[in-house]
PDB file of N, CA and C in Angstrom:
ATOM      1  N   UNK A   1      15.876   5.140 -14.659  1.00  0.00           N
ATOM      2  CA  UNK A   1      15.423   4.429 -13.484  1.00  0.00           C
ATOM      3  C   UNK A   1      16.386   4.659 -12.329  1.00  0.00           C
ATOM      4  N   UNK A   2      17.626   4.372 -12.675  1.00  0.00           N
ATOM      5  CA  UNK A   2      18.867   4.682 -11.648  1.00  0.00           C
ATOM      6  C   UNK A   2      18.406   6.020 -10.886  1.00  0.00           C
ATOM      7  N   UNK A   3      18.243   7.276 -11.764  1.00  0.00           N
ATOM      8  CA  UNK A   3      18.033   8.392 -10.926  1.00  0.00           C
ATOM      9  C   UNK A   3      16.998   9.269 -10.625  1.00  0.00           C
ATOM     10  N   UNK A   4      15.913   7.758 -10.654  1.00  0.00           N
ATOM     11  CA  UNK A   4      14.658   8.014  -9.716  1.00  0.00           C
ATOM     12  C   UNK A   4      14.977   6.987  -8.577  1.00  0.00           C
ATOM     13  N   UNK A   5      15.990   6.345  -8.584  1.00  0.00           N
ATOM     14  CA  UNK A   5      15.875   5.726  -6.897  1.00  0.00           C
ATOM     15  C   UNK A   5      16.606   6.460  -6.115  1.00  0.00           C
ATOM     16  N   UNK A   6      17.930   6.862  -6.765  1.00  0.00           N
ATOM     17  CA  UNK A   6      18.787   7.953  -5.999  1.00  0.00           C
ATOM     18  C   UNK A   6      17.338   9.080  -5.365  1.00  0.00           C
ATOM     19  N   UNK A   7      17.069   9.750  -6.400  1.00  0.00           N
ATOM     20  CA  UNK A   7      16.244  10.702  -5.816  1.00  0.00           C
ATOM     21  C   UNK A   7      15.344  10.380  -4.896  1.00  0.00           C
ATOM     22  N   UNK A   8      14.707   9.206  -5.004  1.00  0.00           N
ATOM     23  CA  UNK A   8      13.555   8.859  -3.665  1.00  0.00           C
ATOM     24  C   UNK A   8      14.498   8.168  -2.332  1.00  0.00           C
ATOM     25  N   UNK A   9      15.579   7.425  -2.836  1.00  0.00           N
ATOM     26  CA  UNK A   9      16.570   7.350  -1.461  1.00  0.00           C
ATOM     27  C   UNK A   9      16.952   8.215  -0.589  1.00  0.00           C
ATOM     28  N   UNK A  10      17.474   9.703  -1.573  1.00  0.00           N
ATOM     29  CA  UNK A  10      18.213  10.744  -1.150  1.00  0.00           C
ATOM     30  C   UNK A  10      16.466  11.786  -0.242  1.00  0.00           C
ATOM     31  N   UNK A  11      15.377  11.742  -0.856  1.00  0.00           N
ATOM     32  CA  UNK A  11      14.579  12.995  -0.924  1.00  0.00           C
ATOM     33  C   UNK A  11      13.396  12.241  -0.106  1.00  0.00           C
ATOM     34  N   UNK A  12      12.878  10.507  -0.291  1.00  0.00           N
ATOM     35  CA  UNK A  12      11.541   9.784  -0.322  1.00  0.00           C
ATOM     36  C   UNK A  12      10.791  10.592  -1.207  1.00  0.00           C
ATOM     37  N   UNK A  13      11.340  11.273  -2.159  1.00  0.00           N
ATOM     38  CA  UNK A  13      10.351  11.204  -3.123  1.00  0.00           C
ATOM     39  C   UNK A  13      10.803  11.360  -4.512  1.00  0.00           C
ATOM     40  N   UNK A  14       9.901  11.495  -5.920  1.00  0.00           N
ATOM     41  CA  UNK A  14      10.060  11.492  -6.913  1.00  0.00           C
ATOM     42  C   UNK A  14       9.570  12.540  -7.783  1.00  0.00           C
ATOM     43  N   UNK A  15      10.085  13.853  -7.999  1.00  0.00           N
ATOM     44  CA  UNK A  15       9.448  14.909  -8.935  1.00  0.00           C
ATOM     45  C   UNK A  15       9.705  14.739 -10.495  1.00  0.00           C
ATOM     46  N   UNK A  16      10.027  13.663 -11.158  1.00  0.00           N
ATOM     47  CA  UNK A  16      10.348  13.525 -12.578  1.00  0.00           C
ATOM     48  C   UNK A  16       9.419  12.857 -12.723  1.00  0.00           C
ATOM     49  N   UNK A  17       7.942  12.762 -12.301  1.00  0.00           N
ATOM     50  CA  UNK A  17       6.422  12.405 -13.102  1.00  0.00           C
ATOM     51  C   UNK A  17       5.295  13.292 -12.229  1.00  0.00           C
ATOM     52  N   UNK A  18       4.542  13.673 -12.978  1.00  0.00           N
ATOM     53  CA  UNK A  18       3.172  14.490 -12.038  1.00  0.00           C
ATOM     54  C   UNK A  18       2.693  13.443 -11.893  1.00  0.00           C
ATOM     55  N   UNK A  19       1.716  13.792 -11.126  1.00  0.00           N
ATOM     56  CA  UNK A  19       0.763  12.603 -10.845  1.00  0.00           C
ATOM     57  C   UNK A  19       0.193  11.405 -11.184  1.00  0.00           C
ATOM     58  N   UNK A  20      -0.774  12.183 -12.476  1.00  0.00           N
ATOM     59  CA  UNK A  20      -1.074  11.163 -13.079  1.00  0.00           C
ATOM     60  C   UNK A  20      -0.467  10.680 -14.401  1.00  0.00           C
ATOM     61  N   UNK A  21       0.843  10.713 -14.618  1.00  0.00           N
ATOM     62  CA  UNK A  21       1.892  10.157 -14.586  1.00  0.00           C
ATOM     63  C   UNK A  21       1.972   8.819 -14.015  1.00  0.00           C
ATOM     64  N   UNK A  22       2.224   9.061 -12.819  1.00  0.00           N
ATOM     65  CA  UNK A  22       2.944   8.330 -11.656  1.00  0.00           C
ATOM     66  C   UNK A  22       1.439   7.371 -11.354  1.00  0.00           C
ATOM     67  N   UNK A  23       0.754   7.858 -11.420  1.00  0.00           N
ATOM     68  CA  UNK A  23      -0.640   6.729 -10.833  1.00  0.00           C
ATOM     69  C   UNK A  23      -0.710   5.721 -12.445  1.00  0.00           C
ATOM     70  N   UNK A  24      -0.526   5.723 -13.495  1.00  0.00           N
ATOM     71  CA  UNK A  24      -0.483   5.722 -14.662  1.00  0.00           C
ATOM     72  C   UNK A  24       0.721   4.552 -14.647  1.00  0.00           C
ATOM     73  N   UNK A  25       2.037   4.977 -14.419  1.00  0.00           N
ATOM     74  CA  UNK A  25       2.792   3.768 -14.410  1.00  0.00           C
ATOM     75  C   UNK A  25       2.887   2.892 -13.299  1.00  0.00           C
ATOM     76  N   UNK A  26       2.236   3.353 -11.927  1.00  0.00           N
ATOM     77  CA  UNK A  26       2.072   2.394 -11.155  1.00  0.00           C
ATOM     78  C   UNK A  26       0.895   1.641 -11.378  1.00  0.00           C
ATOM     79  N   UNK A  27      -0.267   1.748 -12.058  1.00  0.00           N
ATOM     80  CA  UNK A  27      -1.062   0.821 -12.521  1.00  0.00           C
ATOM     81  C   UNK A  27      -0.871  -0.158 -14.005  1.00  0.00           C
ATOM     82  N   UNK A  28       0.277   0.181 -14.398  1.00  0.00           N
ATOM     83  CA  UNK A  28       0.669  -0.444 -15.364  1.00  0.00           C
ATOM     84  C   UNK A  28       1.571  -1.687 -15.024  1.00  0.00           C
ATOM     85  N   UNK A  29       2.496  -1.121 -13.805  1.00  0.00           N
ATOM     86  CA  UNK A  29       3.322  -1.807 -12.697  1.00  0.00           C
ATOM     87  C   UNK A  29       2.346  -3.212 -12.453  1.00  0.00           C
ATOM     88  N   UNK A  30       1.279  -2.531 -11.685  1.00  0.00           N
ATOM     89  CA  UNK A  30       0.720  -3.563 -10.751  1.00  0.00           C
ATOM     90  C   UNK A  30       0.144  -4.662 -12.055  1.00  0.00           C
ATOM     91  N   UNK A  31      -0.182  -4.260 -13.366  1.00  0.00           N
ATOM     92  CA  UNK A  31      -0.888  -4.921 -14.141  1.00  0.00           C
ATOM     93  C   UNK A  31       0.015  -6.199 -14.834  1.00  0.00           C
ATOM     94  N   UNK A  32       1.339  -5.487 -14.644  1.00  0.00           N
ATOM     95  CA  UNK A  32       2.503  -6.496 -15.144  1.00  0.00           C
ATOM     96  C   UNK A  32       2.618  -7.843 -14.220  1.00  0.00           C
ATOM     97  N   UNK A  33       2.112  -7.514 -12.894  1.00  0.00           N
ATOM     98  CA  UNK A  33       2.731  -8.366 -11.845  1.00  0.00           C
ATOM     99  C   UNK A  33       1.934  -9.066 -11.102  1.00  0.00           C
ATOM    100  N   UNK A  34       0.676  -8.833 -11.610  1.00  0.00           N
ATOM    101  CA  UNK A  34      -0.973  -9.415 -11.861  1.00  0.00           C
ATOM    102  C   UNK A  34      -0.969  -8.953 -10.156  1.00  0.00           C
ATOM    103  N   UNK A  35      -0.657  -7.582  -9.600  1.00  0.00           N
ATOM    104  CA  UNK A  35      -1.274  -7.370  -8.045  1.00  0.00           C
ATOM    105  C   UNK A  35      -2.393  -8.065  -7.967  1.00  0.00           C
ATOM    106  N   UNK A  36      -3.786  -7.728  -8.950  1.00  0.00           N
ATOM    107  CA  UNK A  36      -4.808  -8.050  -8.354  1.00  0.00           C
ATOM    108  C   UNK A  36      -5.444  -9.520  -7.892  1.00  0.00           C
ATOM    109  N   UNK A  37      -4.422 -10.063  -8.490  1.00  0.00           N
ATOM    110  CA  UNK A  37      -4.845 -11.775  -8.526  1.00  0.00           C
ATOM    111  C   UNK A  37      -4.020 -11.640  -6.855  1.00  0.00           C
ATOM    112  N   UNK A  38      -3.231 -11.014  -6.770  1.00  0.00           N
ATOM    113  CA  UNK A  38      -2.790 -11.460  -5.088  1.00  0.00           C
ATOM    114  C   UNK A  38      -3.552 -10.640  -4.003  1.00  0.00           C
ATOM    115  N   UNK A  39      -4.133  -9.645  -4.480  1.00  0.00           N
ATOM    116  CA  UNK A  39      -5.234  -9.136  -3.271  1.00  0.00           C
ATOM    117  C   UNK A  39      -6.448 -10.184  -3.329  1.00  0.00           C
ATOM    118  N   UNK A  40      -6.883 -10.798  -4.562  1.00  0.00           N
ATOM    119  CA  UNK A  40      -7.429 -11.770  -4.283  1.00  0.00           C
ATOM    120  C   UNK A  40      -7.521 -12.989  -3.476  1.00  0.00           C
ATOM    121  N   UNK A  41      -6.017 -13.120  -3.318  1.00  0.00           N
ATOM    122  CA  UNK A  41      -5.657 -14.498  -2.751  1.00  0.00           C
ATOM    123  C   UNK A  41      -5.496 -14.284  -1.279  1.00  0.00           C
ATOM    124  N   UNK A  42      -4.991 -12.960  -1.338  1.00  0.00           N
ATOM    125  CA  UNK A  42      -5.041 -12.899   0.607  1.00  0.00           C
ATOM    126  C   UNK A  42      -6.302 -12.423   1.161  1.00  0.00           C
ATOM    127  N   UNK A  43      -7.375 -11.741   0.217  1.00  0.00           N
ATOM    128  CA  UNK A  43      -8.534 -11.455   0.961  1.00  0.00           C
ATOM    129  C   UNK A  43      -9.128 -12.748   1.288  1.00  0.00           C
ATOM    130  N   UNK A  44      -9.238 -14.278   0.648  1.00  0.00           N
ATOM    131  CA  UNK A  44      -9.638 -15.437   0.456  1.00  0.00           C
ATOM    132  C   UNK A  44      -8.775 -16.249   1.317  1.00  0.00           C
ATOM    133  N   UNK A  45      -7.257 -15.749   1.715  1.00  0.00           N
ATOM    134  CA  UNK A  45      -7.100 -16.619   2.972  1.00  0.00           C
ATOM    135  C   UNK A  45      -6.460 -16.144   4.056  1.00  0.00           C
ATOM    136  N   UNK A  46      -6.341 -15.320   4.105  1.00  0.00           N
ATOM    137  CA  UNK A  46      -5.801 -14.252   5.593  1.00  0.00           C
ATOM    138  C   UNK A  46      -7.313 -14.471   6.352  1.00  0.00           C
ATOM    139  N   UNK A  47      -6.548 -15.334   7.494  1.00  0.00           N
ATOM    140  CA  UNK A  47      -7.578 -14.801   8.674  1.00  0.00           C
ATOM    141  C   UNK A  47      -8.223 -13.783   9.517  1.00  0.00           C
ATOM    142  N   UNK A  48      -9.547 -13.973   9.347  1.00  0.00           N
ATOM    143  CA  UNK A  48     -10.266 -12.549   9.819  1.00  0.00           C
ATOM    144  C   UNK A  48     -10.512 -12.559  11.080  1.00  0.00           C
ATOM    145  N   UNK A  49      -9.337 -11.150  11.824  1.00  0.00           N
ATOM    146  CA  UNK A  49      -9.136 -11.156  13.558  1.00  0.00           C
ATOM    147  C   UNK A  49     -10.718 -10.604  14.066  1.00  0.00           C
ATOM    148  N   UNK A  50     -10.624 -10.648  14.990  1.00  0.00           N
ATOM    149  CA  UNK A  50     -12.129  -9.577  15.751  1.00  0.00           C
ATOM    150  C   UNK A  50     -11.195  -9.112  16.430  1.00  0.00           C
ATOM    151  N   UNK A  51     -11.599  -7.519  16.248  1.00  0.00           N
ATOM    152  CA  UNK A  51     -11.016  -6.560  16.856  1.00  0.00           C
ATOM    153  C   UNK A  51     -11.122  -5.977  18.525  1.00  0.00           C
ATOM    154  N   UNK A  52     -10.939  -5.692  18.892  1.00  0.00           N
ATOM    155  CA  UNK A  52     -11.371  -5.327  20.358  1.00  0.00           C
ATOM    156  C   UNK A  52     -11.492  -3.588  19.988  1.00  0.00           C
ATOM    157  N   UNK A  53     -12.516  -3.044  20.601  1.00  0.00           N
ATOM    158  CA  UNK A  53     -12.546  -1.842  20.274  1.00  0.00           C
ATOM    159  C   UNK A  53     -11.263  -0.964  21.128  1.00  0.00           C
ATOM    160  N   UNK A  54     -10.924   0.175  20.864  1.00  0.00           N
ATOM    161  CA  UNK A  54      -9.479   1.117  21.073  1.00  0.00           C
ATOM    162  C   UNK A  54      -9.879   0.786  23.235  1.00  0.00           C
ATOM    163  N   UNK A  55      -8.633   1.063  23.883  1.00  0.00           N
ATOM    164  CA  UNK A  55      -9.079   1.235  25.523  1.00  0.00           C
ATOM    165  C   UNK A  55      -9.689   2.199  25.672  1.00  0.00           C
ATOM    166  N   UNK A  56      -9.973   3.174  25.481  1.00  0.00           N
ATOM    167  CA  UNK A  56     -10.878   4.301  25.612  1.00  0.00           C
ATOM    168  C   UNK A  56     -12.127   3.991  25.418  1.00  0.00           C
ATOM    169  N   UNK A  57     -12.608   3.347  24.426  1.00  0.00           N
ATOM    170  CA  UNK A  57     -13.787   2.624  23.897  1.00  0.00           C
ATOM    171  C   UNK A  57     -14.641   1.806  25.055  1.00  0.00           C
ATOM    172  N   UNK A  58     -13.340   0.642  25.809  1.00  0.00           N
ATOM    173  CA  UNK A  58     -13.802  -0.056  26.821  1.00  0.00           C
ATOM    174  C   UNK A  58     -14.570   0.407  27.583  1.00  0.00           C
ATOM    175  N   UNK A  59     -15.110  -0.895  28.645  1.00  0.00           N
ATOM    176  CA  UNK A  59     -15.728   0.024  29.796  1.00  0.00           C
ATOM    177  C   UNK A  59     -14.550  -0.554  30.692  1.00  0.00           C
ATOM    178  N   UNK A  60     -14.483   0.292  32.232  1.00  0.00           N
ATOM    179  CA  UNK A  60     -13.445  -0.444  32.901  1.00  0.00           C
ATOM    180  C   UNK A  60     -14.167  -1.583  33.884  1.00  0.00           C
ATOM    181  N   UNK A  61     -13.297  -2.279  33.997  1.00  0.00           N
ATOM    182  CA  UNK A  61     -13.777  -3.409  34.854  1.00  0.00           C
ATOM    183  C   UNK A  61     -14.102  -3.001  36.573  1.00  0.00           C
ATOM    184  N   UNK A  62     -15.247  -3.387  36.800  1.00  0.00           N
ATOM    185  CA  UNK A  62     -15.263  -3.191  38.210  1.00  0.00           C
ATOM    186  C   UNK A  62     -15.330  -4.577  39.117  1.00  0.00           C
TER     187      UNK A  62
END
């Protein structure tokens, strides 16, 4: 573990797992730490903004 943080400190990244590897223990990660019960909880109470479309989008004011 020590020298996969060195390496992603030193590099931002990690070549000691391929992919699915790495998708593999990060879903094992998230399963330990019950992620999904907390995407639950903020989709259910994070307030939902209304967006304004990009300024380009606008029209300009006359």
């Amino acid at each position: 573990m020590a020298l996969a943080m060195r390496e992603l400190k030193k590099t931002g990244d990690y070549t000691g797992l391929a992919e699915p590897q790495f998708v593999a223990a990060r879903k094992g990660v998230e399963d330990i730490i019950g992620l999904e019960a907390f995407y639950r909880i903020e989709q259910e109470t994070v307030e939902k903004s209304k967006r304004k479309p990009p300024a380009q989008a606008r029209r300009p004011r006359r």
